[in-house]
N, C-alpha and C. Protein backbone atom coordinates (compact mmCIF):
# COMPACT_ATOMS: atom_id res chain seq x y z
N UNK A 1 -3.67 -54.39 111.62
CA UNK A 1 -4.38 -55.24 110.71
C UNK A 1 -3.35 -56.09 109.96
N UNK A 2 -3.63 -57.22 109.89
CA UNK A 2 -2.86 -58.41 109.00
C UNK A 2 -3.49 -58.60 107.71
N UNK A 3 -2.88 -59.29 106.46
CA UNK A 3 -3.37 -59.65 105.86
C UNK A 3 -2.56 -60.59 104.84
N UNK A 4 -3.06 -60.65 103.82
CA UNK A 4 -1.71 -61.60 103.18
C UNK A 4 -2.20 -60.92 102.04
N UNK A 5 -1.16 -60.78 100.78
CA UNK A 5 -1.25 -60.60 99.65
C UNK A 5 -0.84 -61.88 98.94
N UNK A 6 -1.92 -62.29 98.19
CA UNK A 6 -2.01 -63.33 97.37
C UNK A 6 -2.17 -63.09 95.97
N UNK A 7 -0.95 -63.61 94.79
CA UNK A 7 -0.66 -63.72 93.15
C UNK A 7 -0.91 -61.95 92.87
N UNK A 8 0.07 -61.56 93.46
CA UNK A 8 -0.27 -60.18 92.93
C UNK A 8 0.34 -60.49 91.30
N UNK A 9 -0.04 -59.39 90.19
CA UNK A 9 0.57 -59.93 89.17
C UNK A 9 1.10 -58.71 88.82
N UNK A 10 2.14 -58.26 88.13
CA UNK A 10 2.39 -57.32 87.04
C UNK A 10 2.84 -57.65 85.73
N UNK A 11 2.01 -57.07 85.01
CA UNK A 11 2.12 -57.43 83.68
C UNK A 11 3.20 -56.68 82.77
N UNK A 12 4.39 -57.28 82.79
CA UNK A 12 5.55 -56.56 82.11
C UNK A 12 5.29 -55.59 80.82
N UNK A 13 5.84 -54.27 80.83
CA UNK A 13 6.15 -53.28 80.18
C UNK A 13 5.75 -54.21 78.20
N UNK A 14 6.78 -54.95 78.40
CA UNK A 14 6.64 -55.20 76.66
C UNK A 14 5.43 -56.16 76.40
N UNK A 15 4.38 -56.41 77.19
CA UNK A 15 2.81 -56.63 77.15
C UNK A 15 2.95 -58.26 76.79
N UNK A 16 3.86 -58.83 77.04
CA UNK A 16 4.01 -60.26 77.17
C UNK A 16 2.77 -60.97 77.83
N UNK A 17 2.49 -62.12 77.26
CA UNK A 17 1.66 -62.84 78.21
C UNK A 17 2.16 -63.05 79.87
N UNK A 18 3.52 -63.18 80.23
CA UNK A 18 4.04 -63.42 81.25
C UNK A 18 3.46 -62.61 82.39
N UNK A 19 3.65 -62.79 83.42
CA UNK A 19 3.59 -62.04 84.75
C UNK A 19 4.33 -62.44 85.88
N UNK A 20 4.73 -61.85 86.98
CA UNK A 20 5.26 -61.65 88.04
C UNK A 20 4.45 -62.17 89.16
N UNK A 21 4.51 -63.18 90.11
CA UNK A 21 3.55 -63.47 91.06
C UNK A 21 4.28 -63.13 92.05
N UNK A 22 3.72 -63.24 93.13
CA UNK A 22 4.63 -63.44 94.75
C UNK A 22 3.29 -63.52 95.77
N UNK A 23 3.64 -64.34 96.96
CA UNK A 23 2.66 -63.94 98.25
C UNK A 23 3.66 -63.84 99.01
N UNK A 24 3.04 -63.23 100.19
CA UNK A 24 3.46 -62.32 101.18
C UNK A 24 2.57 -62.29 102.63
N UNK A 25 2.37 -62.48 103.73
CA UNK A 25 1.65 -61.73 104.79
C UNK A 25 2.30 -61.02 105.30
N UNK A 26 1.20 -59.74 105.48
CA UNK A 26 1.43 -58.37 105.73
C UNK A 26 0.85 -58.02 107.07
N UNK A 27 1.74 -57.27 107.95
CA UNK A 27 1.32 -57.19 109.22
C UNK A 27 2.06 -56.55 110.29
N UNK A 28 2.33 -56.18 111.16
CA UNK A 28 3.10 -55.74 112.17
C UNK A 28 3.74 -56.90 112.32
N UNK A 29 3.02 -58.21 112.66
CA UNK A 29 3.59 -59.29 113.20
C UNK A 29 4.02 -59.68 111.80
N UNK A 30 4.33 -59.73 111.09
CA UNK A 30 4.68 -60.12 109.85
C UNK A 30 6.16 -59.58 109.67
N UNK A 31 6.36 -58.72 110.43
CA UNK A 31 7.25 -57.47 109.74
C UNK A 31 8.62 -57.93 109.75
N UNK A 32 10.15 -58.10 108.86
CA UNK A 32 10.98 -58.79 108.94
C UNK A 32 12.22 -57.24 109.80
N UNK A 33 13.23 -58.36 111.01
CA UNK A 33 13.91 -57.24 111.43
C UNK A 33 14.65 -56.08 110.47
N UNK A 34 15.45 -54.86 110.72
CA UNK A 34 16.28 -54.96 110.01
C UNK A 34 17.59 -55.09 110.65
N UNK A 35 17.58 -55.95 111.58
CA UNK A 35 18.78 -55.81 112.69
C UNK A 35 20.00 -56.69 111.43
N UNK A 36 21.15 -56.52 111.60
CA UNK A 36 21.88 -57.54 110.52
C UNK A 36 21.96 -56.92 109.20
N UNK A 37 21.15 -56.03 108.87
CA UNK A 37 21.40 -55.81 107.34
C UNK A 37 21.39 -54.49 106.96
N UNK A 38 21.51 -54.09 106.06
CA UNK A 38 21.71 -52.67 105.36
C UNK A 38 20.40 -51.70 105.09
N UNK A 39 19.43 -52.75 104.99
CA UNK A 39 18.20 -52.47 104.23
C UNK A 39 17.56 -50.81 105.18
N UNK A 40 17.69 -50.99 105.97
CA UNK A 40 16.74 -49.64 106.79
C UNK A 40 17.69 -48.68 106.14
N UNK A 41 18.92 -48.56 106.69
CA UNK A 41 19.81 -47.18 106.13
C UNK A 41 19.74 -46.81 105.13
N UNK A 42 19.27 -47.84 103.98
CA UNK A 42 19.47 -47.20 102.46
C UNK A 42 17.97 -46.71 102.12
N UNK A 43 17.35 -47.69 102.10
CA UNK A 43 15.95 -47.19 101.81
C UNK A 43 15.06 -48.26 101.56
N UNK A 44 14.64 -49.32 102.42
CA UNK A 44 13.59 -49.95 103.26
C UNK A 44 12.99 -49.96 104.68
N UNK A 45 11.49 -49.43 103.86
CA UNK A 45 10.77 -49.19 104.97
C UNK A 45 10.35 -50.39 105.68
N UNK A 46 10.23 -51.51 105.33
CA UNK A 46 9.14 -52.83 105.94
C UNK A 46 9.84 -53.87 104.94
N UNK A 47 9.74 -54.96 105.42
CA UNK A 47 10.39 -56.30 104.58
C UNK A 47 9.58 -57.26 105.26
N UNK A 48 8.82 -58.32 104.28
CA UNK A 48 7.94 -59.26 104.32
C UNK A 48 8.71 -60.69 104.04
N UNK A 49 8.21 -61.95 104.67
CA UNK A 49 8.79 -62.68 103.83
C UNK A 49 7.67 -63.29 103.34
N UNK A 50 7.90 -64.06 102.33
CA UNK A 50 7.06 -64.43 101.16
C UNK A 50 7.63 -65.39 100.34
N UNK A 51 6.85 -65.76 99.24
CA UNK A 51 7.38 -66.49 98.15
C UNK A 51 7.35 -65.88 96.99
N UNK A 52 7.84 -65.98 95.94
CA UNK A 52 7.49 -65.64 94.46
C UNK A 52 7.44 -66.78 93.16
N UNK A 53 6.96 -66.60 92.24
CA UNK A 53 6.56 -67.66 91.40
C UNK A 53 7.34 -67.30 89.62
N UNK A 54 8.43 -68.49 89.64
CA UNK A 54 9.33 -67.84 89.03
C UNK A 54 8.75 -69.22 86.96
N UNK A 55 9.19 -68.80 86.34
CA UNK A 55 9.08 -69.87 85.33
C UNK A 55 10.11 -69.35 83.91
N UNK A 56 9.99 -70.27 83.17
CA UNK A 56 11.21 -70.08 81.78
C UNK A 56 9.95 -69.27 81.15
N UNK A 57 10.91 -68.84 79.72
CA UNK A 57 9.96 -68.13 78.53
C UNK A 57 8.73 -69.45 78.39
N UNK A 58 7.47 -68.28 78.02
CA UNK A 58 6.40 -69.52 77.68
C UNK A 58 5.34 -69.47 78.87
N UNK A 59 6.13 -69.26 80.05
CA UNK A 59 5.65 -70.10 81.82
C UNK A 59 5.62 -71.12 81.69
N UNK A 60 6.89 -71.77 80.87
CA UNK A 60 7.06 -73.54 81.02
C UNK A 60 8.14 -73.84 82.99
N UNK A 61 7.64 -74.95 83.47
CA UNK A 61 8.28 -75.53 84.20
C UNK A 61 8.32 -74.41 85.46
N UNK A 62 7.21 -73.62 85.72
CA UNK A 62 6.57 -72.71 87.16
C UNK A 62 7.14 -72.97 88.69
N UNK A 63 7.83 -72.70 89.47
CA UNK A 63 8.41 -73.09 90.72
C UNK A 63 8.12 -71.43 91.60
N UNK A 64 8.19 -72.26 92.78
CA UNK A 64 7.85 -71.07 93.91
C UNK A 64 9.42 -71.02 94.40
N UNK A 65 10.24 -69.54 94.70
CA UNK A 65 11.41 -69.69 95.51
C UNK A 65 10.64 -68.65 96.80
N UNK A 66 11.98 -68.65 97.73
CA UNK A 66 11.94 -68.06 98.57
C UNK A 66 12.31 -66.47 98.16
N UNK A 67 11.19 -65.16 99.06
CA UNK A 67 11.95 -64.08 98.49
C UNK A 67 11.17 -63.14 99.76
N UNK A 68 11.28 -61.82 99.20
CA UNK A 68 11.23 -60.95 100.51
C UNK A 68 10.09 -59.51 99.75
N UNK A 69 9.00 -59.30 100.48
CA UNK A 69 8.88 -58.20 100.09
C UNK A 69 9.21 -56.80 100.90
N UNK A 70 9.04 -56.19 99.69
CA UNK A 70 10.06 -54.96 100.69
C UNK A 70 9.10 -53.53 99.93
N UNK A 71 9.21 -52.62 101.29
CA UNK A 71 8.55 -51.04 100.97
C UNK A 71 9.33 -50.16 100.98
N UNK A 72 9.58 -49.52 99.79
CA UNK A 72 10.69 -48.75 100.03
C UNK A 72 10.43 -47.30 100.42
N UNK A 73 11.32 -46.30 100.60
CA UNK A 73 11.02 -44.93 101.14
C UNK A 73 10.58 -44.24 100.17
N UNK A 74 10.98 -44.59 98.69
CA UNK A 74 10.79 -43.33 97.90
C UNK A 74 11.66 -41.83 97.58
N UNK A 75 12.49 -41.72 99.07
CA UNK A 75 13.04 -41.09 98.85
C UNK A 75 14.17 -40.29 97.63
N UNK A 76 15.01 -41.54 97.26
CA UNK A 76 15.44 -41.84 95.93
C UNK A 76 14.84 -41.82 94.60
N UNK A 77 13.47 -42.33 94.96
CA UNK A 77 12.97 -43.00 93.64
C UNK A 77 11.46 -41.73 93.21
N UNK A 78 11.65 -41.36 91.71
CA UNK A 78 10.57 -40.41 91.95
C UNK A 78 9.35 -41.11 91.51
N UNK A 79 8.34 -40.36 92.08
CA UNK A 79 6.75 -40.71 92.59
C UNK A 79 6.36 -41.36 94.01
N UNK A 80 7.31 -41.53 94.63
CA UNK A 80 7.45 -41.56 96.34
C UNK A 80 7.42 -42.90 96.55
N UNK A 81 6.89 -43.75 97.53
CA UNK A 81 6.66 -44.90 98.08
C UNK A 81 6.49 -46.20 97.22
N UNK A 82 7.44 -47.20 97.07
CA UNK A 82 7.61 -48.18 96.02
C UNK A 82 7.64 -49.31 96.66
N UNK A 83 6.81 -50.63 96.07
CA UNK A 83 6.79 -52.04 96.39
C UNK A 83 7.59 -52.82 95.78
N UNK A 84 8.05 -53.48 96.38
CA UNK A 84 9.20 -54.31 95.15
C UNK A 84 9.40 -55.82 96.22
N UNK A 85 9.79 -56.79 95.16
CA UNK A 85 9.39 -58.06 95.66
C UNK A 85 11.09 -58.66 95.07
N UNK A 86 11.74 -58.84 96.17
CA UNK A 86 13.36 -59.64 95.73
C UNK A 86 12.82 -61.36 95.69
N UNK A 87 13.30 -61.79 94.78
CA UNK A 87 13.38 -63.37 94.37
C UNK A 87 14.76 -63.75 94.53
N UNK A 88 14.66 -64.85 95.78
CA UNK A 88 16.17 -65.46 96.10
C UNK A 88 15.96 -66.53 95.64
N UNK A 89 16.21 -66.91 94.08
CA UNK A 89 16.34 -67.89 93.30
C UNK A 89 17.62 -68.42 93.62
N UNK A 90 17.52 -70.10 93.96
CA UNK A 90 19.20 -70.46 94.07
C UNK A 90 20.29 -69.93 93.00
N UNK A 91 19.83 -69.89 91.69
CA UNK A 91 20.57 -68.95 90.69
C UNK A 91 20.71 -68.07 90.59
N UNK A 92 20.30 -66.72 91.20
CA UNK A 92 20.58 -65.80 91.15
C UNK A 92 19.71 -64.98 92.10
N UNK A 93 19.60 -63.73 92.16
CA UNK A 93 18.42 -63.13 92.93
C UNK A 93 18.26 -61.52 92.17
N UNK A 94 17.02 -61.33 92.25
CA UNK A 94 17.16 -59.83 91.77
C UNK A 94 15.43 -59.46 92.43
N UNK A 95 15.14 -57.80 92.22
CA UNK A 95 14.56 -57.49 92.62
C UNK A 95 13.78 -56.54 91.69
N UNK A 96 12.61 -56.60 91.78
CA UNK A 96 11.17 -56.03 90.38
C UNK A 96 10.54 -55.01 91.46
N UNK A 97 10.77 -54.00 90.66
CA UNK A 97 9.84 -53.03 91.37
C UNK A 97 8.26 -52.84 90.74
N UNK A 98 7.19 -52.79 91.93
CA UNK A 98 6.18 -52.19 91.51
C UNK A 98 5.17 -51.09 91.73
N UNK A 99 5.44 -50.30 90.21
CA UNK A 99 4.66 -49.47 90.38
C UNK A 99 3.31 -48.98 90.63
N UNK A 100 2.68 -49.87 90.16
CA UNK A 100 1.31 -49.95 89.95
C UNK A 100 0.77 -51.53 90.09
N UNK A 101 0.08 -51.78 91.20
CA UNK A 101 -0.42 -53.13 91.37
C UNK A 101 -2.21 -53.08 91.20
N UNK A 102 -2.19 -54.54 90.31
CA UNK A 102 -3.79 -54.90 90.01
C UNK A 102 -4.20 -55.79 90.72
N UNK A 103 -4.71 -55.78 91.68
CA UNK A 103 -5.32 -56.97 92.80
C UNK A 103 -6.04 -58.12 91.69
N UNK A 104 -6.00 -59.34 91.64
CA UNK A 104 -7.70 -60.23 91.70
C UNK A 104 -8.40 -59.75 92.18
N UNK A 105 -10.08 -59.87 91.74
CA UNK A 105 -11.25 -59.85 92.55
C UNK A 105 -11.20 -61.22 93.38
C-alpha cells in the first residue's frame, strides 16, 4: 500500500503557536536505498523522500526545503519505533523526532 503523508504537524513541547510540517510518500516504491550511507547500520529502518516546511519566529517568510523521512529501529531509543523527519536546509540540516503524530481530518 502507498500513500503520502500530507502537513503532518507537531506542536512543540513549549506550546508555541509554531509547528513542524513535512510531506512524504510512503510506500515500498517510495522507499529510499540505503546503499551509500550509514543509515541502515545505525538505526534506520525506511527513509522517504519528502519535503518539509521550514519558517523564522512568528511563521514569517514559510519555504519548503528538501528533506528525508526516516523510521527508526527504536532500538536505542526508549518506547521502541520512532519517526523523525531530517530538513536539508541549505543552512544547516537537523533532524525532529516524532513521538506522537496528530493527522488532519
Amino acid at each position: 500500500m502507498d500513500f503520502t503523508l500530507v502537513h503532518m504537524a507537531l506542536h512543540l513541547r513549549s506550546y508555541s503557536p509554531e509547528t513542524w510540517h513535512f510531506v512524504a510518500k510512503v510506500g515500498k516504491g517510495y522507499q529510499l536505498p540505503h546503499k551509500g550511507t550509514h543509515t541502515r547500520r545505525v538505526w534506520s529502518v525506511a527513509r522517504y523522500k519528502g519535503q518539509g516546511r521550514l519558517a523564522e519566529p512568528g511563521f514569517r517568510n514559510p519555504r519548503w526545503v528538501d528533506g528525508e523521512l526516516v523510521i527508526l529501529d527504536g532500538k536505542y531509543i526508549k518506547g521502541g519505533p520512532v519517526v523523525g523527519f531530517v530538513y536539508w536546509a541549505p543552512e544547516y540540516h537537523f533532524l525532529v523526532f516524532f513521538n506522537r503524530l496528530r493527522l488532519q481530518s
